[in-house]
C-alpha atoms as a PDB file:
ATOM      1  CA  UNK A   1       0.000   0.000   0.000  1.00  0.00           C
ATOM      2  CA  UNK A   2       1.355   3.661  -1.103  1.00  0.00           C
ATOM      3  CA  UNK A   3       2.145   5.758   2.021  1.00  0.00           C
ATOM      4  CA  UNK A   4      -0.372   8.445   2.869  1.00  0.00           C
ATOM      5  CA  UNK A   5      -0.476  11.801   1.950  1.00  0.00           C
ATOM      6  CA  UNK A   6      -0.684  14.274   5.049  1.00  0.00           C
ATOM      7  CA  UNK A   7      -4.284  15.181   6.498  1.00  0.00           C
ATOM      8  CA  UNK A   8      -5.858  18.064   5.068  1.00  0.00           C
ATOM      9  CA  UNK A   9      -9.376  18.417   6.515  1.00  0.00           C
ATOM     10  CA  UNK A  10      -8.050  21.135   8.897  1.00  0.00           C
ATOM     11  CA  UNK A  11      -6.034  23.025   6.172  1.00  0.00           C
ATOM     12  CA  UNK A  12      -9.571  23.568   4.152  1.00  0.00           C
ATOM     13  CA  UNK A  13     -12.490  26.164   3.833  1.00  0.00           C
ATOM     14  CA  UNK A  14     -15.586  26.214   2.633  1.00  0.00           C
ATOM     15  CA  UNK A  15     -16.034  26.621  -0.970  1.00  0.00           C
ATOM     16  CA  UNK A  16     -16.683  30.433  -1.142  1.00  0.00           C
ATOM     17  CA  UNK A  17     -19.819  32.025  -3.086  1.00  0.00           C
ATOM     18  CA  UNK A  18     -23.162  30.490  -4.456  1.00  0.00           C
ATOM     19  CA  UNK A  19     -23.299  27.148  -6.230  1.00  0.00           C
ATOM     20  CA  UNK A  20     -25.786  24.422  -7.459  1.00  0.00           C
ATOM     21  CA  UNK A  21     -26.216  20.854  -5.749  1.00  0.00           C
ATOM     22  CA  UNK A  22     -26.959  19.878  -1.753  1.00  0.00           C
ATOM     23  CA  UNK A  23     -23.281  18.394  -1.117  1.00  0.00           C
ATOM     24  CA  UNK A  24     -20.765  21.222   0.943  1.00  0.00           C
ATOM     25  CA  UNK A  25     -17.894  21.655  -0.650  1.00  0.00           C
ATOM     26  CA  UNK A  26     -14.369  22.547   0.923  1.00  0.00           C
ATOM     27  CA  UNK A  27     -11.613  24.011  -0.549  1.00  0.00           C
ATOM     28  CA  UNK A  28      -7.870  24.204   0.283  1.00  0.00           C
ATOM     29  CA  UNK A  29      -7.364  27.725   2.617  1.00  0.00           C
ATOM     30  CA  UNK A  30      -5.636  30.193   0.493  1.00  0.00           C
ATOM     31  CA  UNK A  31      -3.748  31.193   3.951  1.00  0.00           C
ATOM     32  CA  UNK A  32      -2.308  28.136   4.267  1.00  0.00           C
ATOM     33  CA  UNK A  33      -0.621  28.202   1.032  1.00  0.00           C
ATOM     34  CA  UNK A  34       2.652  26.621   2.398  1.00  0.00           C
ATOM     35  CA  UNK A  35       0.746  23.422   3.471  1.00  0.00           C
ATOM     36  CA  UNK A  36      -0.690  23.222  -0.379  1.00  0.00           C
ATOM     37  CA  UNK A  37       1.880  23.677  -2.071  1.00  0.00           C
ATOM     38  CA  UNK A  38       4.092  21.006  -0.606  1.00  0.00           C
ATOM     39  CA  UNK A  39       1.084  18.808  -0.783  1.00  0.00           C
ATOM     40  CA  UNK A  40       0.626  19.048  -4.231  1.00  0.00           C
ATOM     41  CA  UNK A  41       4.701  18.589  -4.749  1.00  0.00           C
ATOM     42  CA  UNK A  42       4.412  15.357  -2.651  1.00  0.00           C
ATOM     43  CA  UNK A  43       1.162  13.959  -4.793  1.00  0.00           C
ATOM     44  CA  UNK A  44       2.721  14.562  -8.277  1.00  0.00           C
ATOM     45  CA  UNK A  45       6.092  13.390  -6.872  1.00  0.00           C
ATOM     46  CA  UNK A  46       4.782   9.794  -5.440  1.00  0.00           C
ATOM     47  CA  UNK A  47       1.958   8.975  -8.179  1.00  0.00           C
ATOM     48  CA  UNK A  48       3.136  11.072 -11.167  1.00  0.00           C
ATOM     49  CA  UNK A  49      -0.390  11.945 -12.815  1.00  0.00           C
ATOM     50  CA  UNK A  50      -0.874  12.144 -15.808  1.00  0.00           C
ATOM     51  CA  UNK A  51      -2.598  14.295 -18.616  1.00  0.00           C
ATOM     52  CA  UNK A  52      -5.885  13.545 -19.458  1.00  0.00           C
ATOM     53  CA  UNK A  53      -4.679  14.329 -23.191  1.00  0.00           C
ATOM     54  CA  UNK A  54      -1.524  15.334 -25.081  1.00  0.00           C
ATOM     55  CA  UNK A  55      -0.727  19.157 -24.284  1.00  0.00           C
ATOM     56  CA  UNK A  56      -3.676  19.900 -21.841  1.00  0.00           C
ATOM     57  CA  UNK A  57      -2.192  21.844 -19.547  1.00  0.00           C
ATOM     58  CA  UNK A  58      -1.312  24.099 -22.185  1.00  0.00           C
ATOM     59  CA  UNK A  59      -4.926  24.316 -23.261  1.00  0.00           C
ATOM     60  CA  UNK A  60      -7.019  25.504 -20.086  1.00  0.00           C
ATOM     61  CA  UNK A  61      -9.495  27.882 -20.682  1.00  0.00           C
ATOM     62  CA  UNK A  62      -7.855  31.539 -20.079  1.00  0.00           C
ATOM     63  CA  UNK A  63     -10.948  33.528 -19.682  1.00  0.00           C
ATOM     64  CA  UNK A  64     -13.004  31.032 -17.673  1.00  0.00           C
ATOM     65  CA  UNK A  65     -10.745  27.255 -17.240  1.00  0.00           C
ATOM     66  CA  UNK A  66      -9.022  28.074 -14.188  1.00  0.00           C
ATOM     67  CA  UNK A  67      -9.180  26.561 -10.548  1.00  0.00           C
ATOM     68  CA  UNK A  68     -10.761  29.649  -8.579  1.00  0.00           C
ATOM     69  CA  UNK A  69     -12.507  32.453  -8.830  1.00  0.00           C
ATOM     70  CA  UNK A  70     -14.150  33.419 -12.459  1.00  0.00           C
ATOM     71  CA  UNK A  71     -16.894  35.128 -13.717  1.00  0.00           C
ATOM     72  CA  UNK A  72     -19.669  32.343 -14.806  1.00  0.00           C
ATOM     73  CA  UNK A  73     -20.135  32.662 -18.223  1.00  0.00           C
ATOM     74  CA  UNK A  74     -23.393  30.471 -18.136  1.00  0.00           C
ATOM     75  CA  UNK A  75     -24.843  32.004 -14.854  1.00  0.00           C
ATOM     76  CA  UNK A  76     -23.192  35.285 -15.224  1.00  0.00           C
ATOM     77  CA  UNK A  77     -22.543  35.383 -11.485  1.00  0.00           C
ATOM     78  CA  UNK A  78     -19.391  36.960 -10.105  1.00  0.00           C
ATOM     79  CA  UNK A  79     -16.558  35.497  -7.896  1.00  0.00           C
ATOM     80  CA  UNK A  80     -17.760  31.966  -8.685  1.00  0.00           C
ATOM     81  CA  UNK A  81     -15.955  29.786  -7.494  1.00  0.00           C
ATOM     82  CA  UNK A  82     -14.441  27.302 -10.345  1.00  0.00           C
ATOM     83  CA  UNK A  83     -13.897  23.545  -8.945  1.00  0.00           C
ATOM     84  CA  UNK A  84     -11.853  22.167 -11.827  1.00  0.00           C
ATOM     85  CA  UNK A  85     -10.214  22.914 -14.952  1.00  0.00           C
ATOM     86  CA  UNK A  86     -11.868  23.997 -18.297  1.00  0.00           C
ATOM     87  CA  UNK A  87      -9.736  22.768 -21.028  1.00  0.00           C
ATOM     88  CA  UNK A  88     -10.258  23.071 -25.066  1.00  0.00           C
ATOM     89  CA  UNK A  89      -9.744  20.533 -27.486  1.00  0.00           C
ATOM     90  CA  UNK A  90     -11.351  19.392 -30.126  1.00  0.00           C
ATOM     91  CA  UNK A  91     -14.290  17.122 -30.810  1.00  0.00           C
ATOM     92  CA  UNK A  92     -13.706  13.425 -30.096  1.00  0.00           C
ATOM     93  CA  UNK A  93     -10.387  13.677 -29.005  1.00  0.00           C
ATOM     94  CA  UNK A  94      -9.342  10.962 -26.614  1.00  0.00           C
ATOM     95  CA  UNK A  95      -9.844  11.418 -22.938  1.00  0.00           C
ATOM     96  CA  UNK A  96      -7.357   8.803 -20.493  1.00  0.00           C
ATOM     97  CA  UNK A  97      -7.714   8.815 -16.764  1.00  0.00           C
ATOM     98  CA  UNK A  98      -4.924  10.758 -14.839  1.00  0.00           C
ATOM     99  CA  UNK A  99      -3.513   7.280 -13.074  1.00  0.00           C
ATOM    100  CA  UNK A 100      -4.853   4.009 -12.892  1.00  0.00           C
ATOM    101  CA  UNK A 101      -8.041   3.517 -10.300  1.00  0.00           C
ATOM    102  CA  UNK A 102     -11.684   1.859  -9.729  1.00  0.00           C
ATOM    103  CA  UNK A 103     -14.858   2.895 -12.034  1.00  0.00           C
ATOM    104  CA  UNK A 104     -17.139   4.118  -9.736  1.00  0.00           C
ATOM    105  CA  UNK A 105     -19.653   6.138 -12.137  1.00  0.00           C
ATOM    106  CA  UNK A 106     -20.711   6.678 -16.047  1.00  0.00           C
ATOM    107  CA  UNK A 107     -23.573   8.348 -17.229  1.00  0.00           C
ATOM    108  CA  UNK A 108     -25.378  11.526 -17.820  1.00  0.00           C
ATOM    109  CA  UNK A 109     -26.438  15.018 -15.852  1.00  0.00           C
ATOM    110  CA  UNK A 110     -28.223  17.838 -16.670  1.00  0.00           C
ATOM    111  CA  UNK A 111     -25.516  20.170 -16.004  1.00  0.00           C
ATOM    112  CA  UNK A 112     -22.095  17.486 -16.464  1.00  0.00           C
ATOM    113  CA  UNK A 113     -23.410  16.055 -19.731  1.00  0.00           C
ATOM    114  CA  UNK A 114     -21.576  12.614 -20.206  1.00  0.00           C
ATOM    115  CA  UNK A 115     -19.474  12.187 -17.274  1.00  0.00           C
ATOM    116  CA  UNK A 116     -16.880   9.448 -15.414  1.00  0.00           C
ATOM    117  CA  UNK A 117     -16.156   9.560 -12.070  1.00  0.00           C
ATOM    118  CA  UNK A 118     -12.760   7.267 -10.949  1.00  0.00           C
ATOM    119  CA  UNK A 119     -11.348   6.783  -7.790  1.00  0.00           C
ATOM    120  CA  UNK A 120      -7.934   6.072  -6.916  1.00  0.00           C
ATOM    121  CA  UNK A 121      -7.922   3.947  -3.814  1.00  0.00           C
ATOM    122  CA  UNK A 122      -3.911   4.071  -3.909  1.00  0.00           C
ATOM    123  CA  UNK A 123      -3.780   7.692  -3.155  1.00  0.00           C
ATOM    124  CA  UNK A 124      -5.431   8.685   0.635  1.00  0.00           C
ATOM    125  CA  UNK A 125      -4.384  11.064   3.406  1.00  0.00           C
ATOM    126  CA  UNK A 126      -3.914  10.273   6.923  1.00  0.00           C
ATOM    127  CA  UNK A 127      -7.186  11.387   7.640  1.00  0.00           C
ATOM    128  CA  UNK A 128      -9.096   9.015   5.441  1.00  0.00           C
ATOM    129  CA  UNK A 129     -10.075  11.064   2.175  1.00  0.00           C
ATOM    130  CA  UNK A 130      -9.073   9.093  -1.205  1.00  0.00           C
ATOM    131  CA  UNK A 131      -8.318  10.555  -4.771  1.00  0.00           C
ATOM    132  CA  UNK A 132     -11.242  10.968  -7.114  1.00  0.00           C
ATOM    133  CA  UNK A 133     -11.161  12.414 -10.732  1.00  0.00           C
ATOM    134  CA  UNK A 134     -13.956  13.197 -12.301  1.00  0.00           C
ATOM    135  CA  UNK A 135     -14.141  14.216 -16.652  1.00  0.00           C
ATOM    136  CA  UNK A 136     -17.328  15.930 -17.607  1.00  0.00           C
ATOM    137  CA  UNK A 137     -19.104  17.212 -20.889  1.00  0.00           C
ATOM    138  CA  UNK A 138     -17.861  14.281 -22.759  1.00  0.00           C
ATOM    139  CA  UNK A 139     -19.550  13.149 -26.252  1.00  0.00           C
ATOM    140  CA  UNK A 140     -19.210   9.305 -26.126  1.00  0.00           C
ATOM    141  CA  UNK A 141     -18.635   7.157 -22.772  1.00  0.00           C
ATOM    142  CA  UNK A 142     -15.641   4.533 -23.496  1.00  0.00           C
ATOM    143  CA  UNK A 143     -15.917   2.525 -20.578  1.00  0.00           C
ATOM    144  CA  UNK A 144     -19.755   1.828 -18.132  1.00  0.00           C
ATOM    145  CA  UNK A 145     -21.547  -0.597 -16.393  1.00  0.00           C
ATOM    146  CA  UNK A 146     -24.195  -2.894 -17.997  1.00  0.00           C
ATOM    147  CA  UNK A 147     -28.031  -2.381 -16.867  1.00  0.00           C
ATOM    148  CA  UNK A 148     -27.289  -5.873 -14.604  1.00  0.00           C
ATOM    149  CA  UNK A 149     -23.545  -4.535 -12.786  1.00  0.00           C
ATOM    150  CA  UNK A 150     -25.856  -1.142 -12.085  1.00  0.00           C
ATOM    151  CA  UNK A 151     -28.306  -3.510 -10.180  1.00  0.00           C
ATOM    152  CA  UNK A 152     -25.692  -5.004  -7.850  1.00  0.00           C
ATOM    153  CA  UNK A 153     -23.727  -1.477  -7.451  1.00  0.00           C
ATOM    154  CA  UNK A 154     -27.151  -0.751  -5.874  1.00  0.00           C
ATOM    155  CA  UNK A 155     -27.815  -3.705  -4.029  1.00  0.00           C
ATOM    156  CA  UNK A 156     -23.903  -3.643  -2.713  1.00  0.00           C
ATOM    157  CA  UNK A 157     -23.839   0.345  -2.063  1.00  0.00           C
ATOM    158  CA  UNK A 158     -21.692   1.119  -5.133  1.00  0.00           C
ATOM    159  CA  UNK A 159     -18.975  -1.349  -3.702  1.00  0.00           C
ATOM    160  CA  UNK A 160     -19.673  -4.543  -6.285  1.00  0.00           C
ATOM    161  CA  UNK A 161     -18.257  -4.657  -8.916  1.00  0.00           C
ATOM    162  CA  UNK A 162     -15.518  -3.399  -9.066  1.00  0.00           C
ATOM    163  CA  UNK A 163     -14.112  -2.581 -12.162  1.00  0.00           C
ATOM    164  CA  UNK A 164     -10.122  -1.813 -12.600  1.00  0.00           C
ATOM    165  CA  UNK A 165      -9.255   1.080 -14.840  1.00  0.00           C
ATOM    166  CA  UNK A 166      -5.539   0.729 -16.083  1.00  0.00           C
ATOM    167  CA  UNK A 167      -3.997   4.660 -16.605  1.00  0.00           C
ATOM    168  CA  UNK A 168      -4.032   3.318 -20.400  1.00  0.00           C
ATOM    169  CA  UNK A 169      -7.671   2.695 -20.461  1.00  0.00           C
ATOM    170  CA  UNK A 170      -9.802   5.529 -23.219  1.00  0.00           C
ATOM    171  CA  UNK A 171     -12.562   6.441 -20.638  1.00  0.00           C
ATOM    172  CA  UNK A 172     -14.356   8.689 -23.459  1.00  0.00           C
ATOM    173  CA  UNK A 173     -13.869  11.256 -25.666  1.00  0.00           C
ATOM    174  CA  UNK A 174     -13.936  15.320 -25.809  1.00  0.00           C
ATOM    175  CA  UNK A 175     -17.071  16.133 -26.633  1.00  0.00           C
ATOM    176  CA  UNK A 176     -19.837  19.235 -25.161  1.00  0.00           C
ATOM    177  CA  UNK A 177     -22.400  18.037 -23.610  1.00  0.00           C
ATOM    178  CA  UNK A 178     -24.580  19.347 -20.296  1.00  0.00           C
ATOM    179  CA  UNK A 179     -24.135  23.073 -19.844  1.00  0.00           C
ATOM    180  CA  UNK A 180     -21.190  23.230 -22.402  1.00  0.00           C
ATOM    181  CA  UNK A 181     -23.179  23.060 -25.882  1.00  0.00           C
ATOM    182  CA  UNK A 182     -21.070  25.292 -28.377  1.00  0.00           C
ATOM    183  CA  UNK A 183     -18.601  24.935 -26.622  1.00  0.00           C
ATOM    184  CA  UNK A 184     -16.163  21.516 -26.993  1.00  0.00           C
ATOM    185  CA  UNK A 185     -14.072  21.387 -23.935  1.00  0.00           C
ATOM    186  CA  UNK A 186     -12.966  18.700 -21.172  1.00  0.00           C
ATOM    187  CA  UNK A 187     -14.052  19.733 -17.460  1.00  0.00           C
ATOM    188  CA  UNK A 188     -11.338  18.149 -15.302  1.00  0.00           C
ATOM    189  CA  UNK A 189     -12.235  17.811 -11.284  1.00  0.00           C
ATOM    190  CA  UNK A 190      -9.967  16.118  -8.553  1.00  0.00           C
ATOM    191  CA  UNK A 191     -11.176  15.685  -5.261  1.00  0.00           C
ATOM    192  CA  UNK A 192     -10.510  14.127  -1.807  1.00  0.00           C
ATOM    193  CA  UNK A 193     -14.132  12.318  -0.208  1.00  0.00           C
ATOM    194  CA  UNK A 194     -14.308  10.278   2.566  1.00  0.00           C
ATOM    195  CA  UNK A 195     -16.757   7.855   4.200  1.00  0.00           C
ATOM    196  CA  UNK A 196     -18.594  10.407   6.163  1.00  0.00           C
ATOM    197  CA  UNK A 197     -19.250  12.288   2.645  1.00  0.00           C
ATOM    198  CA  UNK A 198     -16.902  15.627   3.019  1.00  0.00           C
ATOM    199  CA  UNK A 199     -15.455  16.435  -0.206  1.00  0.00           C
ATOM    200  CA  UNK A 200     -11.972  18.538  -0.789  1.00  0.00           C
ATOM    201  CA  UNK A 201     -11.989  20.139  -3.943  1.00  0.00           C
ATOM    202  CA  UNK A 202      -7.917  20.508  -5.226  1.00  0.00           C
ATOM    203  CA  UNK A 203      -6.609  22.034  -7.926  1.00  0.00           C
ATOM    204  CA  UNK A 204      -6.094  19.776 -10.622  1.00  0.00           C
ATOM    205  CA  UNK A 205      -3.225  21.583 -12.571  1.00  0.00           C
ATOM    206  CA  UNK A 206      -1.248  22.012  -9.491  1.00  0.00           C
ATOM    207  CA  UNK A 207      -1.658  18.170  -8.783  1.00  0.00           C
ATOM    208  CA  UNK A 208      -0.102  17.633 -12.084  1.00  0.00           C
ATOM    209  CA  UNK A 209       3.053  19.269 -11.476  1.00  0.00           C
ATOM    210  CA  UNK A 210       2.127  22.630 -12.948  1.00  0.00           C
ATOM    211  CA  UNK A 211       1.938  26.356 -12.082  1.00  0.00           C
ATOM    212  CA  UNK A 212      -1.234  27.208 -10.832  1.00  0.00           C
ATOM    213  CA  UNK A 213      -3.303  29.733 -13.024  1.00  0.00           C
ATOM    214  CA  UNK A 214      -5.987  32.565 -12.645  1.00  0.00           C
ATOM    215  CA  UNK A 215      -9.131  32.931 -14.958  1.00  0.00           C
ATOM    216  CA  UNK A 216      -8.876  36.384 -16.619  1.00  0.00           C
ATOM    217  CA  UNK A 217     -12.663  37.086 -15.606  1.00  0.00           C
ATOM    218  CA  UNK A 218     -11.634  36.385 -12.439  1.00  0.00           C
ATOM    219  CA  UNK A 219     -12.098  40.795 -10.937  1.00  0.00           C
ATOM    220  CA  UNK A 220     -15.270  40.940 -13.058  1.00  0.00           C
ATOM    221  CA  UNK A 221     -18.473  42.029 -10.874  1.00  0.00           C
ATOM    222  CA  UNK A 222     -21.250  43.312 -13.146  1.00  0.00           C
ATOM    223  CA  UNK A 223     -22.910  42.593 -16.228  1.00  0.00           C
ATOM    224  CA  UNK A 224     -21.501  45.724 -18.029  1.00  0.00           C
ATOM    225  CA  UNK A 225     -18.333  44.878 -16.796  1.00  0.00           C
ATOM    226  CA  UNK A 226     -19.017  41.676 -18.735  1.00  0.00           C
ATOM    227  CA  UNK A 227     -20.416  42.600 -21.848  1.00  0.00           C
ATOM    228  CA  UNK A 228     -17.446  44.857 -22.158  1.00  0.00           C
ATOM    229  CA  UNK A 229     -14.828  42.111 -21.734  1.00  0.00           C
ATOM    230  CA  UNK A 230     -16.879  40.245 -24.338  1.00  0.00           C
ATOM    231  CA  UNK A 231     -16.039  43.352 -26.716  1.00  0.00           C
ATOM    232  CA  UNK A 232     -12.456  43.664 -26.069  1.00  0.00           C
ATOM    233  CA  UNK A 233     -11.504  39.853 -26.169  1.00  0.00           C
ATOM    234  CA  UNK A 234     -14.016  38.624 -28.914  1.00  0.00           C
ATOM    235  CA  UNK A 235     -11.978  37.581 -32.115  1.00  0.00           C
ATOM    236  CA  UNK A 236      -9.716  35.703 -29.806  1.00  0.00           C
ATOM    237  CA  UNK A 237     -13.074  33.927 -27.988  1.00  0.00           C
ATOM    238  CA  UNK A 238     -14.172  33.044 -31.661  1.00  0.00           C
ATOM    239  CA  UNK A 239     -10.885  31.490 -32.338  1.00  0.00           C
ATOM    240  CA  UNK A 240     -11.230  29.425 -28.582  1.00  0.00           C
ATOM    241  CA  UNK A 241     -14.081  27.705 -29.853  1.00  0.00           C
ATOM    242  CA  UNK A 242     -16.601  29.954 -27.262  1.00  0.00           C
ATOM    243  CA  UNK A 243     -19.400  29.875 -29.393  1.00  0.00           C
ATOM    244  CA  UNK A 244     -21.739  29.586 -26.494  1.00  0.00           C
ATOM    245  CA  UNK A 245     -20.609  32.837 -24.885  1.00  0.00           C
ATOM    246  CA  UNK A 246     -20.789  34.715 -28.315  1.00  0.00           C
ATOM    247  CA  UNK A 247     -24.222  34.058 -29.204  1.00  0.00           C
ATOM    248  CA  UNK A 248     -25.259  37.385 -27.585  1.00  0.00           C
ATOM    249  CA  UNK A 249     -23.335  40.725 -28.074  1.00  0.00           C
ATOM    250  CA  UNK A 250     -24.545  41.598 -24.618  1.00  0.00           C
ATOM    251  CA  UNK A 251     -22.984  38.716 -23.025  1.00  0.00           C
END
């Protein structure tokens, strides 16, 4: 068994702002920065994780992609509080997991689209949370349970059975579904859960051994603050691929 990570419940905070769903989510404190940063050395430097695809960290999202605060291009809510990475590519492009782990979910939400949720029972902290990745919006699902496996994940609670995902494994491909239509883009979420149900939301481009990054709507706090960023940045949005955000002049 790997060696566990160090604790991090106590080095957390609640996700700041308003967001959809009934779970809490926590967040890694921003004055604790010393804690996180070694942290995320530590987890690239024992599991080396891997890109979801070729280049990707070189692809995030610069207006909206970023781990933090953004301005929510869908919602157009200020200092929303991003919980993953946003990163182009283009349609059907292959999507691998970031290291090897257990299927633990492959379907369909309103808002995720096409989504597969992983865990990665190798990688825990001292004070019981284990490594999940989850890759939304995708256009085809590569790897799912049959109608019968769903039927005894329910009658097991989700524990049987268990299906290994190698770190080679094509769990889908890039694709825009849920709340990203126009838009073709992977959404790319790591985070810690445990048995009592707390989730820690990390970022993932620091846990892959890269400079962390800041979404250049990220000071944006009105509408007309909005709609004039849309002006001044909208041949290079066109280029991006974000047709969603362009359909409007006004934002």
């Amino acid at each position: 068994m790997s060696e566990l990570l160090p604790a991090i419940f106590e080095h957390t905070k609640l996700r700041p702002g308003k967001y959809q769903g009934f779970v809490t989510h926590l967040v890694p404190d921003e004055t604790k920065l010393e804690f996180w940063g070694a942290f995320y050395e530590t987890l690239n430097e024992r599991f080396s994780l891997n890109l979801p695809f070729a280049d990707a960290d070189k692809k995030v999202n610069q207006y909206f992609g970023y781990f933090g605060k953004r301005f929510h291009p869908k919602n157009k809510t200020p200092d929303y509080f991003h919980v993953g990475l946003d990163i182009d590519g283009a349609l059907k492009a292959k999507i691998f997991p970031i290291t090897r782990g257990v299927l633990e979910y492959s379907g369909f939400g309103i808002i995720d689209g096409k989504y597969v949720m992983i865990s990665h029972p190798e990688i825990k902290t001292e004070d019981g949370f284990t490594l999940h990745s989850l890759y939304l919006h995708l256009r085809d699902l590569k790897v799912s349970f049959t109608s019968y496996q769903k039927m005894l994940r329910e009658i097991s609670f989700n524990t049987y059975p268990r299906i290994e995902i190698s770190a080679e494994t094509q769990i889908g491909v890039m694709g825009q579904t849920g709340n990203a239509h126009g838009h073709p883009h992977l959404h790319l979420q790591l985070e810690f859960r445990n048995e009592k149900g707390d989730i820690v939301l990390i970022d993932p481009l620091q846990s892959l051994g890269f400079a962390p990054g800041e979404s250049l709507t990220k000071d944006i706090k009105d509408i007309s603050s909005y709609e004039a960023f849309l002006d001044k940045h909208r041949d290079d949005m066109l280029k991006t691929n974000l047709a969603e955000f362009m359909k409007n002049d006004k934002g």
